[in-house]
N, C-alpha and C. Protein backbone atom coordinates (compact mmCIF):
# COMPACT_ATOMS: atom_id res chain seq x y z
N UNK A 1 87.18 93.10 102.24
CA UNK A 1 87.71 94.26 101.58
C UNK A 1 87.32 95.53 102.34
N UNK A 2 86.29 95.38 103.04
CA UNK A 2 85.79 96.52 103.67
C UNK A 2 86.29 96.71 104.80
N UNK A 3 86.73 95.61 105.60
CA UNK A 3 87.57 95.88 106.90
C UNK A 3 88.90 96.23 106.24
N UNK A 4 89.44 96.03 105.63
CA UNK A 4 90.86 96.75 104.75
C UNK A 4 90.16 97.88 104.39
N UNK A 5 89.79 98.93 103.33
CA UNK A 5 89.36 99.89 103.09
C UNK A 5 89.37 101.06 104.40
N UNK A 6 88.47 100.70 105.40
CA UNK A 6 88.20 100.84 106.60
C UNK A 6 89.68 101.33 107.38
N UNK A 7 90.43 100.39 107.55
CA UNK A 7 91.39 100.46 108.63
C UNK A 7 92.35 101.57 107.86
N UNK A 8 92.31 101.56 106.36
CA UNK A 8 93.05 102.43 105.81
C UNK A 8 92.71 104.16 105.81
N UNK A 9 91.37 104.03 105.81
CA UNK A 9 90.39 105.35 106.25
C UNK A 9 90.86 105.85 107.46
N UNK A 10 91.01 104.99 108.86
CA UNK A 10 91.68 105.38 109.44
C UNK A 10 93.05 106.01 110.25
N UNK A 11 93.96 105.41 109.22
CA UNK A 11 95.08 105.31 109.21
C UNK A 11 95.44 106.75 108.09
N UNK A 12 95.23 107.12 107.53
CA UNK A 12 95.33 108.29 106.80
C UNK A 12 95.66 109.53 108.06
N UNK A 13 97.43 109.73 107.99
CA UNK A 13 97.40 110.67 108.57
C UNK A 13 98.41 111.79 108.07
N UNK A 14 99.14 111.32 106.94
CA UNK A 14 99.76 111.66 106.54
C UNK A 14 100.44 111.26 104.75
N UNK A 15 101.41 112.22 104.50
CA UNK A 15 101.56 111.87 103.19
C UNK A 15 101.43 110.19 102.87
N UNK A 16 102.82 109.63 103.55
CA UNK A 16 103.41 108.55 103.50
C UNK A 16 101.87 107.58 103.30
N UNK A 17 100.91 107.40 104.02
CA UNK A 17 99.75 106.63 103.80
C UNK A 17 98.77 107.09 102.48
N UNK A 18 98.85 108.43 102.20
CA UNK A 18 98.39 108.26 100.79
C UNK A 18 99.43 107.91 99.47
N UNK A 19 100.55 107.85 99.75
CA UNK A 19 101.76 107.16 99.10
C UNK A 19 101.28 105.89 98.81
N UNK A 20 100.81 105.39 100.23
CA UNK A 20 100.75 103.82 99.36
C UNK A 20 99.81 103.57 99.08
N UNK A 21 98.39 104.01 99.59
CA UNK A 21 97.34 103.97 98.60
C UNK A 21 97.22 104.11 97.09
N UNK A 22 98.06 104.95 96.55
CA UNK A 22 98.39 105.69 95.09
C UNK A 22 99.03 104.25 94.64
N UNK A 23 100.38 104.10 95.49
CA UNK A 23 101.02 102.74 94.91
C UNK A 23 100.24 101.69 94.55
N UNK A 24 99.32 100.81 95.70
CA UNK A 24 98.60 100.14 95.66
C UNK A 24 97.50 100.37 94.21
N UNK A 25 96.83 101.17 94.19
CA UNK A 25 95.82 101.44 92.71
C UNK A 25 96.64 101.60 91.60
N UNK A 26 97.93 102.07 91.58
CA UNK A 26 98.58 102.13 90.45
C UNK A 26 99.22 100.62 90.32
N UNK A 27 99.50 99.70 91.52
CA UNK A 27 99.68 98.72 90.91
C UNK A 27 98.45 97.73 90.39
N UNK A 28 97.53 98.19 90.97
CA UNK A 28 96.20 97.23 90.50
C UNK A 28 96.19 97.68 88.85
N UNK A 29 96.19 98.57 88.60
CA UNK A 29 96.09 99.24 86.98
C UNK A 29 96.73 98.88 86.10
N UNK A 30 98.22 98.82 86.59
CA UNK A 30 99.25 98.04 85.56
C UNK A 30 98.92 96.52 85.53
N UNK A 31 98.32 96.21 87.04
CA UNK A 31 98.35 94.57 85.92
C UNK A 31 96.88 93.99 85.35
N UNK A 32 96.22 95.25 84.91
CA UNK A 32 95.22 95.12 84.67
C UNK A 32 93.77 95.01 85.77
N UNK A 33 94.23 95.08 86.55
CA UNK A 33 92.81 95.17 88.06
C UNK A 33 92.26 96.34 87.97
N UNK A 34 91.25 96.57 86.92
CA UNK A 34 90.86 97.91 86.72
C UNK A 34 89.71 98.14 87.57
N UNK A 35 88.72 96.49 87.87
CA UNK A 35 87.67 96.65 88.68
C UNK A 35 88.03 96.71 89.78
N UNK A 36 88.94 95.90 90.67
CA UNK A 36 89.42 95.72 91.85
C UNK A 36 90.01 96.91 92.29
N UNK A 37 90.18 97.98 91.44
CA UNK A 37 90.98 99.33 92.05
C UNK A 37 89.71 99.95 92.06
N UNK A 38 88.65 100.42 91.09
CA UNK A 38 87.61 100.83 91.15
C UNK A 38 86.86 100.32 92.80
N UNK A 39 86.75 99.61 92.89
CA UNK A 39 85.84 99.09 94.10
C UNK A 39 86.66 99.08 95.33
N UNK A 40 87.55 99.68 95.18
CA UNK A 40 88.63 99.88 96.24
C UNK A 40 88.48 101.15 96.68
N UNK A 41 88.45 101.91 95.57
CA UNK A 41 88.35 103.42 95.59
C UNK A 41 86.88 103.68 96.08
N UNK A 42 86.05 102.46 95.50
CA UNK A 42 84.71 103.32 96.03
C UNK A 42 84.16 103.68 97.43
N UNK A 43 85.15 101.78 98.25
CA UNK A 43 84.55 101.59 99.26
C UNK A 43 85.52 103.10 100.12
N UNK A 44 87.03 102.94 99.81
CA UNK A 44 87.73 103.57 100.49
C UNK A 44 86.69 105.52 100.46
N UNK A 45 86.35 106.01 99.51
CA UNK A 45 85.64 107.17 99.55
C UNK A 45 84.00 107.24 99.86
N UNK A 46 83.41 106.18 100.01
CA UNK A 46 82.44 105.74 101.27
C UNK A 46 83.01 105.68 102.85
N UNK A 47 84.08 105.37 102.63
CA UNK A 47 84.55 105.03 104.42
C UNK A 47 84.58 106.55 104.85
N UNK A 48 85.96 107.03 104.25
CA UNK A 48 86.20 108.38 104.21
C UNK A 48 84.95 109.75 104.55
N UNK A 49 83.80 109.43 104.01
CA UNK A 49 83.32 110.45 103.89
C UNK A 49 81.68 110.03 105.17
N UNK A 50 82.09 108.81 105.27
CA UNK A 50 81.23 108.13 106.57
C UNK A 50 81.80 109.04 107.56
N UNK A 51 83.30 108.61 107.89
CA UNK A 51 83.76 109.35 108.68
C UNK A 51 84.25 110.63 109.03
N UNK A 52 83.83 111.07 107.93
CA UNK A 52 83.88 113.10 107.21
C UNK A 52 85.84 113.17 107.55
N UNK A 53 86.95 112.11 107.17
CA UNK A 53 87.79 112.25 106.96
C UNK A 53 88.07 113.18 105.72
N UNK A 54 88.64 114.30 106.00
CA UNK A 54 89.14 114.93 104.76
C UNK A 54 90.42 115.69 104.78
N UNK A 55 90.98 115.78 103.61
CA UNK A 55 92.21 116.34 103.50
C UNK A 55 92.53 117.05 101.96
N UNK A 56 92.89 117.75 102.18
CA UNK A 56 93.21 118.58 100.56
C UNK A 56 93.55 117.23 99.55
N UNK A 57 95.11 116.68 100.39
CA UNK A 57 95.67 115.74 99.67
C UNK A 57 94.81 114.32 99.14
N UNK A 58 94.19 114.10 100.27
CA UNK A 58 93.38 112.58 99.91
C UNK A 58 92.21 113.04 98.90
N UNK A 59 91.70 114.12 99.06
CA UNK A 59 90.65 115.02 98.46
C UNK A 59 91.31 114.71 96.66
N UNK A 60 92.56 115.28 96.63
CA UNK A 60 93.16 114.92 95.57
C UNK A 60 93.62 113.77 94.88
N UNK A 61 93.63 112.75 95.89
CA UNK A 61 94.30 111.24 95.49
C UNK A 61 92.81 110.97 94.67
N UNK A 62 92.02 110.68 95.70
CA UNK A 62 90.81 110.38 95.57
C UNK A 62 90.34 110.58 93.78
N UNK A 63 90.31 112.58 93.38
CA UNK A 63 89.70 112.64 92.64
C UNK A 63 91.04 112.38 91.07
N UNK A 64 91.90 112.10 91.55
CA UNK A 64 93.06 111.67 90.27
C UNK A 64 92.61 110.29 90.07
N UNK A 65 92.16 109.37 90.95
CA UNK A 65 92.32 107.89 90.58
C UNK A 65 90.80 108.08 90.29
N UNK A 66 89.62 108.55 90.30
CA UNK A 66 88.28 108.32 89.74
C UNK A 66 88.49 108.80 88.36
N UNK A 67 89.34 109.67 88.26
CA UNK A 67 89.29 110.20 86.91
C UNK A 67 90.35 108.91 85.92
N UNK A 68 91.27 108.75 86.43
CA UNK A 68 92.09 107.80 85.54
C UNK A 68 91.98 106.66 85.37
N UNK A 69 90.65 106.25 86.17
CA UNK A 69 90.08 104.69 86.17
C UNK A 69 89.08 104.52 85.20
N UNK A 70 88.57 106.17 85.03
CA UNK A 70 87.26 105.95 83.60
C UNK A 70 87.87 106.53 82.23
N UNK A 71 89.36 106.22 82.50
CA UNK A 71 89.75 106.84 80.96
C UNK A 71 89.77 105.27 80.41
């Protein structure tokens, strides 16, 4: 999971890649993968911030899906 997480950290260069990140956690949510999106998100904002990747937008993905995973 961490070499996925990882390659996605890197790959963040644009909208279209936080598109499917969003997709991806929103589909873990609907079918109930509430932990598996959680630990997705965690590793992915460990990778991210290993690699001081930042962006307004991911900045924002980031803090919409921590918040809608502990409702």
């Amino acid at each position: 999971m961490q070499q996925f997480v990882s390659a996605l950290a890197h790959t963040i260069a644009g909208v279209d890649q936080l598109e499917r990140i969003d997709q991806t956690l929103e589909s873990l949510r609907l079918t109930g993968s509430i932990r598996l999106a959680a630990q997705l998100l965690d590793h992915l904002e460990e990778i991210t911030g290993a690699n001081q990747i930042t962006s307004p937008h991911l900045t924002a993905l980031l803090d919409h899906w921590r918040q809608a995973l502990t409702e």
